[in-house]
N, C-alpha and C. Protein backbone atom coordinates (compact mmCIF):
# COMPACT_ATOMS: atom_id res chain seq x y z
N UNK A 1 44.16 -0.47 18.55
CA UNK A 1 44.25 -1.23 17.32
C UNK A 1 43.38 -0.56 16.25
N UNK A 2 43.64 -0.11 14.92
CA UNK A 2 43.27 0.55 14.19
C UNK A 2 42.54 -0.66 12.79
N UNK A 3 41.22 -0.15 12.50
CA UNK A 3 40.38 -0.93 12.11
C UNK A 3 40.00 -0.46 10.60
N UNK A 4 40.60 -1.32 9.74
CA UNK A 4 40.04 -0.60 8.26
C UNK A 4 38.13 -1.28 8.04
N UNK A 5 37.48 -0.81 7.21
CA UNK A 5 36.88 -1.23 6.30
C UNK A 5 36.44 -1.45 4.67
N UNK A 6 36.32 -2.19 4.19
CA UNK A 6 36.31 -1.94 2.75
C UNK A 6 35.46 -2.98 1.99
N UNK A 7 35.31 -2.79 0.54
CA UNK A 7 34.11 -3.42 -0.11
C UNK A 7 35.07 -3.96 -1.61
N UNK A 8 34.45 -5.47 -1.86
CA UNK A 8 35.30 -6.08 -3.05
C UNK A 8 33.67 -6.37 -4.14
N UNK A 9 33.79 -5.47 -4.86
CA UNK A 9 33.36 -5.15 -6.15
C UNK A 9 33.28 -6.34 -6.71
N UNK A 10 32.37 -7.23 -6.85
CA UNK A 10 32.33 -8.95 -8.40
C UNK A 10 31.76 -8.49 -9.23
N UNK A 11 31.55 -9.07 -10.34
CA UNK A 11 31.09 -8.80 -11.23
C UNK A 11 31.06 -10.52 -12.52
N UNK A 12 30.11 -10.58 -12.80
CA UNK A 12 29.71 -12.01 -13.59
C UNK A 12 29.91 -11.84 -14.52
N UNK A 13 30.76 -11.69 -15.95
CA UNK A 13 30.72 -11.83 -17.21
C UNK A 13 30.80 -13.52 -17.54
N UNK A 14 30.45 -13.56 -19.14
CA UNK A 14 30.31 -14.35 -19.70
C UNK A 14 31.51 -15.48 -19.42
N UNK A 15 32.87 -14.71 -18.84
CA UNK A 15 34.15 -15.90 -19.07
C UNK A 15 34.59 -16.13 -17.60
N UNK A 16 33.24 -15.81 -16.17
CA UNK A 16 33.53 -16.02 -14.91
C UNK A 16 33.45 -14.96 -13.62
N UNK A 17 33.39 -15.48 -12.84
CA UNK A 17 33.69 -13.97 -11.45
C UNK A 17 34.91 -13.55 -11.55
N UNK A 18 34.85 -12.09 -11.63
CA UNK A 18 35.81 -11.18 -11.49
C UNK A 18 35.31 -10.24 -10.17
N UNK A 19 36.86 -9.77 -9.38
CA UNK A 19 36.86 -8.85 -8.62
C UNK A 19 37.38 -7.81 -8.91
N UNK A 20 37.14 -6.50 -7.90
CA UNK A 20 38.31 -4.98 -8.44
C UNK A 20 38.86 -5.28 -7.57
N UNK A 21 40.28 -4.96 -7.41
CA UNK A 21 40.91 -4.55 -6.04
C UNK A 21 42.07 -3.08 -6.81
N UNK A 22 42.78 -2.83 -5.92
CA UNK A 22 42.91 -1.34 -5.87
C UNK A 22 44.62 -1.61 -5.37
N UNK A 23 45.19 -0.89 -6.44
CA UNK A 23 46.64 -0.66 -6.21
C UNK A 23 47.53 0.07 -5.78
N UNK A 24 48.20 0.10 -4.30
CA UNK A 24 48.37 1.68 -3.53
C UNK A 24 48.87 2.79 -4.26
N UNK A 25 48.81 3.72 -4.27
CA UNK A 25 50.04 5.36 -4.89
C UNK A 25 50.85 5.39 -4.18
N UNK A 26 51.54 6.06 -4.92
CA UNK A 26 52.52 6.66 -4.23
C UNK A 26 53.67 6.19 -4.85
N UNK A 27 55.42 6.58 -4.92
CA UNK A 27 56.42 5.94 -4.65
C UNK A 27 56.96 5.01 -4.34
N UNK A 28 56.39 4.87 -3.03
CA UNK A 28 56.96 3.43 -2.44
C UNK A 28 56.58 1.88 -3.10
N UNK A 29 54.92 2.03 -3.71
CA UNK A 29 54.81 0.84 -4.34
C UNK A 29 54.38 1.19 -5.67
N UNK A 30 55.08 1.73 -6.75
CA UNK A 30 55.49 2.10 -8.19
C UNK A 30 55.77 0.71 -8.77
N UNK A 31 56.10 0.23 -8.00
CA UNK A 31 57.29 -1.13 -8.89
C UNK A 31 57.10 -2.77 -8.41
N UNK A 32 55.87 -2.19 -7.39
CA UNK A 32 55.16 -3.42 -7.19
C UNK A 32 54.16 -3.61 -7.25
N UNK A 33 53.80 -4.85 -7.56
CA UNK A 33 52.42 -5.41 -7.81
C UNK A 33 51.92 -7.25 -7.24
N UNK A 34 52.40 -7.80 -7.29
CA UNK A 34 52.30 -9.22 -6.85
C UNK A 34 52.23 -9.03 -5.15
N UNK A 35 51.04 -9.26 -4.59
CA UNK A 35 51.14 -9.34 -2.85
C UNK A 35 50.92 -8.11 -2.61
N UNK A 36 50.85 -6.82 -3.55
CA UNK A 36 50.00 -5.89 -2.72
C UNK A 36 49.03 -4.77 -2.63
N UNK A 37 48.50 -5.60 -4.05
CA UNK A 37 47.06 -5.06 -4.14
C UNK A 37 46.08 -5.33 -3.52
N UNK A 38 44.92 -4.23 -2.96
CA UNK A 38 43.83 -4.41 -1.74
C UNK A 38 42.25 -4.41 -2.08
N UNK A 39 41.51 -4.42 -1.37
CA UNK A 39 40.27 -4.27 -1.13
C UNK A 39 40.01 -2.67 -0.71
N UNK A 40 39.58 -2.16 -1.72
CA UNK A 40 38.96 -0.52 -1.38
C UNK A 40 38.93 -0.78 -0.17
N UNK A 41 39.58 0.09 0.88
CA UNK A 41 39.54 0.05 2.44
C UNK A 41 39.82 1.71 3.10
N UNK A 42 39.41 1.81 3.60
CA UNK A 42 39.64 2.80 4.78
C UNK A 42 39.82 2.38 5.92
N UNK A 43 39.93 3.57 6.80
CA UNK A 43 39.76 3.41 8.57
C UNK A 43 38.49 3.71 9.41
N UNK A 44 37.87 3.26 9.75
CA UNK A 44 36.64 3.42 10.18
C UNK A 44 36.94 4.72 11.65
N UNK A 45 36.21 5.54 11.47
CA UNK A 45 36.45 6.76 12.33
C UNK A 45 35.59 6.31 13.63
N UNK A 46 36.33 6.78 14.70
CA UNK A 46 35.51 6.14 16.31
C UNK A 46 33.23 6.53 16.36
N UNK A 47 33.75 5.51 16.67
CA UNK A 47 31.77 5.70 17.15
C UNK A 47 31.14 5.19 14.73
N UNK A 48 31.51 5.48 14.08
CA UNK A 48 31.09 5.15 12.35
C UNK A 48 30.64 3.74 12.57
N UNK A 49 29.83 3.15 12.10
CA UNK A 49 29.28 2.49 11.60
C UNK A 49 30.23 1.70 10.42
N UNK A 50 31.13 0.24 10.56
CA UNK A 50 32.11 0.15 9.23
C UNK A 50 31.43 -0.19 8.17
N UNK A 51 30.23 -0.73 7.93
CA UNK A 51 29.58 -0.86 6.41
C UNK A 51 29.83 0.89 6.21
N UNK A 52 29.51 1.67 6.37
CA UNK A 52 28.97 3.29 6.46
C UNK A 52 30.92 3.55 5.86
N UNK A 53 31.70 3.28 6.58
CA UNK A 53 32.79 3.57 6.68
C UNK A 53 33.49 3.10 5.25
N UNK A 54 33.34 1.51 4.93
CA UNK A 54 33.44 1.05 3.84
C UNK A 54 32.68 1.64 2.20
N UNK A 55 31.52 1.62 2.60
CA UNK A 55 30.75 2.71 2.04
C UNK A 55 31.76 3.97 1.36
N UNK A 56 32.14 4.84 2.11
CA UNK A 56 32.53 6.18 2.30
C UNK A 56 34.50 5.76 1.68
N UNK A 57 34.78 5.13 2.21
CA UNK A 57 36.07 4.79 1.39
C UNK A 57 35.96 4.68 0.14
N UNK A 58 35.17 3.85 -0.35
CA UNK A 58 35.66 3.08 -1.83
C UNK A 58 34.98 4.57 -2.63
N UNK A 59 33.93 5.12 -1.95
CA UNK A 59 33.77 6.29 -2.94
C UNK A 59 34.86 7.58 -3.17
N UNK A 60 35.58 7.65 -1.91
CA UNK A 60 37.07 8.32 -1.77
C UNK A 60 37.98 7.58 -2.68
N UNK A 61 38.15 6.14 -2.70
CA UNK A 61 39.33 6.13 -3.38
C UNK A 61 38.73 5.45 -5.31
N UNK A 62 37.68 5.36 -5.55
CA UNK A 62 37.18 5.17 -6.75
C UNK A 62 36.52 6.09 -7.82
N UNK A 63 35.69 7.17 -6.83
CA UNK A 63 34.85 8.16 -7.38
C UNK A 63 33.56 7.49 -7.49
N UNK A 64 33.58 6.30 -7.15
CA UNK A 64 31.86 5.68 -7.54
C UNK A 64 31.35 5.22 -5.91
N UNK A 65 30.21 6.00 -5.84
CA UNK A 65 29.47 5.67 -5.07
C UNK A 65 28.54 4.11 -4.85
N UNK A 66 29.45 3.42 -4.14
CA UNK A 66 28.55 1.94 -4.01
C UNK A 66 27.00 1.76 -3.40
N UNK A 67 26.47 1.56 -4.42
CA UNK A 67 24.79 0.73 -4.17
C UNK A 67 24.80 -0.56 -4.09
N UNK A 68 23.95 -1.10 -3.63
CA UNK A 68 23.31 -2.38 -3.65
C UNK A 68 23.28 -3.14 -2.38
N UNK A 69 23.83 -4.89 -2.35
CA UNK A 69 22.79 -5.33 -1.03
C UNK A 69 24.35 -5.84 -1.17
N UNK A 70 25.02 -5.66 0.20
CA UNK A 70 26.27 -5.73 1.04
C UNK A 70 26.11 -7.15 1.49
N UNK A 71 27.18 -8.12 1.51
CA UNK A 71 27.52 -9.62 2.00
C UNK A 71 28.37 -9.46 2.84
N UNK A 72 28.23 -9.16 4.18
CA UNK A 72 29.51 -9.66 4.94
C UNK A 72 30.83 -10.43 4.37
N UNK A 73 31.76 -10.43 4.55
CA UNK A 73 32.74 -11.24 4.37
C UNK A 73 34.05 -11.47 5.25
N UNK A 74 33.54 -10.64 6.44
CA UNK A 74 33.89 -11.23 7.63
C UNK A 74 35.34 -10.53 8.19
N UNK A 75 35.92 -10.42 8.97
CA UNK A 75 37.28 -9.52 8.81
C UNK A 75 38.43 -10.64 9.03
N UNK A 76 39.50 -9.65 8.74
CA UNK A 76 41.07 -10.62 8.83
C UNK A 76 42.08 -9.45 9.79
N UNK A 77 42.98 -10.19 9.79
CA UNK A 77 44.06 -9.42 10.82
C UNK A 77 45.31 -9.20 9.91
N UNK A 78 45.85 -7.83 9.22
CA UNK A 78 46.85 -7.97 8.66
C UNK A 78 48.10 -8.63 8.84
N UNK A 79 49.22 -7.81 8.73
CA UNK A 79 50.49 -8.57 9.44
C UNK A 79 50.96 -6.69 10.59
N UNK A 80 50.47 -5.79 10.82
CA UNK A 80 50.30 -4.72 11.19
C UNK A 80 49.53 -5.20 12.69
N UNK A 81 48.84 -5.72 12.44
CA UNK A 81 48.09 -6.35 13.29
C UNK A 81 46.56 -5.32 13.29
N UNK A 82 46.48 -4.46 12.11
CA UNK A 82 45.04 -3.97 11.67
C UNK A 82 44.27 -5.18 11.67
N UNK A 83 43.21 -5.01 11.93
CA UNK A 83 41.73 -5.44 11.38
C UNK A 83 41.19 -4.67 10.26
N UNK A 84 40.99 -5.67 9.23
CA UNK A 84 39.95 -5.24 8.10
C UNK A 84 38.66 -6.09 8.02
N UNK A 85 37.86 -5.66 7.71
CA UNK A 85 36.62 -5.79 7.45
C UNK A 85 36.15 -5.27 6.41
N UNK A 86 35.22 -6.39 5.63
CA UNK A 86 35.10 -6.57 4.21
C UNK A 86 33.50 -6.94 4.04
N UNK A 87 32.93 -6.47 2.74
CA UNK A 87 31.41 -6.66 2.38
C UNK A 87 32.08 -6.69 0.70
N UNK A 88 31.06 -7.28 0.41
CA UNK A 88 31.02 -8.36 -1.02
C UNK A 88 29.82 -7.28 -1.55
N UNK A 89 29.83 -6.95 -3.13
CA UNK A 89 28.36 -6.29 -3.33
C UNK A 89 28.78 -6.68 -5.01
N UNK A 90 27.99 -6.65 -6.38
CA UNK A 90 28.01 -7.22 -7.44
C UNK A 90 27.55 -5.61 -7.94
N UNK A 91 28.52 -5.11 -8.78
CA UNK A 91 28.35 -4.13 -9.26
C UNK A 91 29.34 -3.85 -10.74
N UNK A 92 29.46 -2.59 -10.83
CA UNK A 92 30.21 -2.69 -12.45
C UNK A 92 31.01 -1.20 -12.36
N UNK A 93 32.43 -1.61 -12.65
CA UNK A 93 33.29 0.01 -12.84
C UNK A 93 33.95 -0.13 -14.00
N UNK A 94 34.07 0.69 -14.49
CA UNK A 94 35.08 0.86 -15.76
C UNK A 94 36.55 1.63 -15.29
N UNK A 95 37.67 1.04 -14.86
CA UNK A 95 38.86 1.52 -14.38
C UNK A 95 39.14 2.78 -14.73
N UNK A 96 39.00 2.66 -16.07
CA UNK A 96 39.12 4.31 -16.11
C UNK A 96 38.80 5.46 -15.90
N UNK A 97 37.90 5.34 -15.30
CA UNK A 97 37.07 6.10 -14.54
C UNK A 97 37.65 6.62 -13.28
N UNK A 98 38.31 5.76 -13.10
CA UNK A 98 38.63 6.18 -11.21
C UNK A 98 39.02 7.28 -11.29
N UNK A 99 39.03 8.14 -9.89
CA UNK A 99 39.17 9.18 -9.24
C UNK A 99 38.92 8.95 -7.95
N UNK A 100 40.33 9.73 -7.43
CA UNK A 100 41.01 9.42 -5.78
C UNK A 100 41.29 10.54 -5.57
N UNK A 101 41.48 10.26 -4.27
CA UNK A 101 41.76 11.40 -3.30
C UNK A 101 42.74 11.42 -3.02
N UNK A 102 44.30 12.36 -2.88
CA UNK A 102 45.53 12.37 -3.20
C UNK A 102 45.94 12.46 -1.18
N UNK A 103 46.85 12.27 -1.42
CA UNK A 103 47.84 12.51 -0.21
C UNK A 103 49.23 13.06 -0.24
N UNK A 104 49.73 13.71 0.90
CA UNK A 104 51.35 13.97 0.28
C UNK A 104 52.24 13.50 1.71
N UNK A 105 53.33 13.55 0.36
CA UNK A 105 54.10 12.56 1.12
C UNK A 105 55.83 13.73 0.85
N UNK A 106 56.86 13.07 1.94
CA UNK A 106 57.54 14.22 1.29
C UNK A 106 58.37 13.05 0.57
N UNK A 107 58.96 13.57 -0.79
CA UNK A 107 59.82 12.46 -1.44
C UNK A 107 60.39 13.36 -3.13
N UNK A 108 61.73 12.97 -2.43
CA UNK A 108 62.45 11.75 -1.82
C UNK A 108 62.48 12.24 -0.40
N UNK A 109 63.02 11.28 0.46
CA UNK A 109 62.56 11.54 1.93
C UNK A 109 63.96 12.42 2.23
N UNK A 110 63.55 13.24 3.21
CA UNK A 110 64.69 13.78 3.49
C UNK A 110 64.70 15.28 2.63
N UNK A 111 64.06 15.13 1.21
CA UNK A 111 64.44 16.31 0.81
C UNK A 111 63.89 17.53 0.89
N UNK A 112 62.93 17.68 1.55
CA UNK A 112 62.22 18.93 2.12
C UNK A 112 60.91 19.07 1.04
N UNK A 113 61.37 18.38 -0.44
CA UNK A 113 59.67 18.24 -1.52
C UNK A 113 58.13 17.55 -1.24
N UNK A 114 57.32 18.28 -0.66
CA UNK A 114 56.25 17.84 -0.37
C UNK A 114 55.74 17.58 -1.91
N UNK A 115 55.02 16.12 -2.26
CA UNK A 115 54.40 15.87 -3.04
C UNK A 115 53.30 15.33 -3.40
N UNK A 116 52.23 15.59 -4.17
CA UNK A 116 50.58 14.74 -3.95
C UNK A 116 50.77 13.29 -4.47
N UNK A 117 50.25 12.27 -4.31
CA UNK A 117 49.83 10.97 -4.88
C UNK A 117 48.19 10.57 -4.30
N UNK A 118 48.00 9.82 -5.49
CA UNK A 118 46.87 9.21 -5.31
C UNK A 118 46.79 8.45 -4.39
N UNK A 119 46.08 7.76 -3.47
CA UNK A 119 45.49 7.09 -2.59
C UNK A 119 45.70 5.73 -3.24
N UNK A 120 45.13 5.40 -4.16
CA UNK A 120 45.54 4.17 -5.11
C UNK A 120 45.70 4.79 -6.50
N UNK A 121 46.32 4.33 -6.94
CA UNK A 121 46.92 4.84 -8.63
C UNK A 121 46.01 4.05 -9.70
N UNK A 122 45.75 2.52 -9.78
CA UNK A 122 44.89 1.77 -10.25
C UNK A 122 44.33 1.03 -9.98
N UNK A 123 42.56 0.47 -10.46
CA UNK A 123 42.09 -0.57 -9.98
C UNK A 123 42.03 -1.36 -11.44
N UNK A 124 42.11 -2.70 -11.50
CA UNK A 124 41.42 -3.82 -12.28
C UNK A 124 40.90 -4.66 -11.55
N UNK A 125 40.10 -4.81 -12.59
CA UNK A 125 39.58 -6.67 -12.46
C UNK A 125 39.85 -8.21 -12.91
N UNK A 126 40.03 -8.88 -12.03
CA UNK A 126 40.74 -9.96 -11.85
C UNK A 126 39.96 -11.44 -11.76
N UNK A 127 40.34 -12.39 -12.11
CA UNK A 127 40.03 -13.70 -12.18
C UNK A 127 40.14 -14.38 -10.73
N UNK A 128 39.45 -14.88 -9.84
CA UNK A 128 40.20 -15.17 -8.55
C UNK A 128 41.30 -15.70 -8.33
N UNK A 129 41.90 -17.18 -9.50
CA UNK A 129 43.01 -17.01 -9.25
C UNK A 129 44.46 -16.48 -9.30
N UNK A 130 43.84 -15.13 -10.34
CA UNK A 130 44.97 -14.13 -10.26
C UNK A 130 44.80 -13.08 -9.34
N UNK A 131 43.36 -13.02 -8.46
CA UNK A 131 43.33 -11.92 -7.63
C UNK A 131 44.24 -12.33 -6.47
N UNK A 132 44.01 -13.90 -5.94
CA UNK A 132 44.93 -14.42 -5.02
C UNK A 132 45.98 -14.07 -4.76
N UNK A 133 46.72 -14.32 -6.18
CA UNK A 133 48.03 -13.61 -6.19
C UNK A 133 48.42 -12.08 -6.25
N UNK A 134 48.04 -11.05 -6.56
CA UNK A 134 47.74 -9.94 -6.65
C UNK A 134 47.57 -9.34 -5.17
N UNK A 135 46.65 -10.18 -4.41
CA UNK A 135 46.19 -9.25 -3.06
C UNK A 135 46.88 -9.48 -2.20
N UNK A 136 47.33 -8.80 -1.30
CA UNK A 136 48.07 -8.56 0.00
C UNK A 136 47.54 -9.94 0.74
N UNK A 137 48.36 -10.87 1.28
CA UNK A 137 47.95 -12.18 1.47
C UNK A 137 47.20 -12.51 2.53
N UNK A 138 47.06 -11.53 3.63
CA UNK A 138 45.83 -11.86 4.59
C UNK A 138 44.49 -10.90 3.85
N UNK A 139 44.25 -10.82 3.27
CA UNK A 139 43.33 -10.14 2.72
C UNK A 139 42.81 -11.57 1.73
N UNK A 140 43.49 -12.41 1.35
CA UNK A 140 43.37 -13.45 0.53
C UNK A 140 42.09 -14.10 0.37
N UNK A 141 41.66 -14.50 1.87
CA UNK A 141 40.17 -15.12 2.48
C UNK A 141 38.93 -14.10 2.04
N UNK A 142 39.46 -12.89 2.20
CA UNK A 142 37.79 -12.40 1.46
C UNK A 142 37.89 -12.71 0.28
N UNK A 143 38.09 -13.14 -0.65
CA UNK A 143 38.15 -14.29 -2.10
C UNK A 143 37.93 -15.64 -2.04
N UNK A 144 38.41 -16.21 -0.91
CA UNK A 144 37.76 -17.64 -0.96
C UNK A 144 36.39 -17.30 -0.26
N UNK A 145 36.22 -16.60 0.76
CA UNK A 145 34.96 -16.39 1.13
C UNK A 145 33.67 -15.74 0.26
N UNK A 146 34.20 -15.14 -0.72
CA UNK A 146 33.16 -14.64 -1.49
C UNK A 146 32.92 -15.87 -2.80
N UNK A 147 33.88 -16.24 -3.13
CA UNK A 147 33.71 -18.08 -3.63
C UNK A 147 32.76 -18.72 -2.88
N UNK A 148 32.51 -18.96 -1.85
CA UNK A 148 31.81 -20.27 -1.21
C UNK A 148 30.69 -19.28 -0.82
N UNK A 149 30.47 -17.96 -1.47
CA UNK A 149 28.69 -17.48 -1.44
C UNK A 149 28.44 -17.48 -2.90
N UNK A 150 29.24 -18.10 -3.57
CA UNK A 150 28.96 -18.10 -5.16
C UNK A 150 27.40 -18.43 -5.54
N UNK A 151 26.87 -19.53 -4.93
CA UNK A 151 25.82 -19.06 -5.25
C UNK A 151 24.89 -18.42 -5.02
N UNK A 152 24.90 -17.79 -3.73
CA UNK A 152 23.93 -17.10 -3.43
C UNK A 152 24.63 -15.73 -3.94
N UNK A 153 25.92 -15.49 -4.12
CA UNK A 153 25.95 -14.36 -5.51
C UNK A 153 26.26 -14.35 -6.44
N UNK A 154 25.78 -14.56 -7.61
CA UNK A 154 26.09 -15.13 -8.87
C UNK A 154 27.20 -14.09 -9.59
């Protein structure tokens, strides 16, 4: 069973908590958006440490190296039947900024064109109840769960 980890970015402005989450590349999801945007995630490599792992992803697929003091937020079971595992940290990105690490894929399939895409194409930030809708739906709970540490993270 193959085990992601990853880290959901809040951030407090004046009009509420906002999260980042991260929108896949590639082809296949160009034309979607509702249900399947994620939580910066990777795969945690055998024997890694997944904070370490989570860590090491979001700086692969963001370009920003995450600091600060990590909240559990506990893991979920996709519909893949992955495990993800998630940490909460209060920090600040400017989307435009991002920089990812590409992958290739061949496409169109079949046609012998190997091509690069980004890892994720875009991140924003979101209101929770538009992140709800936005995120891949077992992934959903690290949002209510980072809600009910609201105050202990402002």
């Amino acid at each position: 069973m193959k085990t992601s980890a990853g880290l959901l970015m809040y951030r407090t402005p004046p009009e509420g908590l906002q999260v980042l989450l991260a929108h896949p590349g590639g082809p296949l999801w160009a034309r979607k958006d509702l249900g399947v945007w994620s939580v910066p995630k990777g795969e945690v490599d055998a024997g890694e440490d997944p904070l370490q792992a989570a860590r090491r992803e979001f700086q692969e697929e963001t370009g920003l190296l995450p600091d600060g003091e990590f909240v559990s937020l506990g893991e979920v079971r996709q519909k893949s039947g992955k495990r993800v595992l998630a940490w909460a940290f209060p920090g600040a990105f400017d989307p435009t900024a991002l920089r990812c690490n590409l992958f290739e894929l061949e496409w169109p399939p079949r046609s012998g064109r190997i091509q690069r895409y980004p890892e994720i194409d875009r991140v924003a930030w979101f209101r929770p109840d538009e992140a709800r809708r936005r995120i891949l739906p077992a992934q959903q709970p690290f949002i209510d769960r980072l809600l009910a540490l609201a105050p202990a993270a402002p």
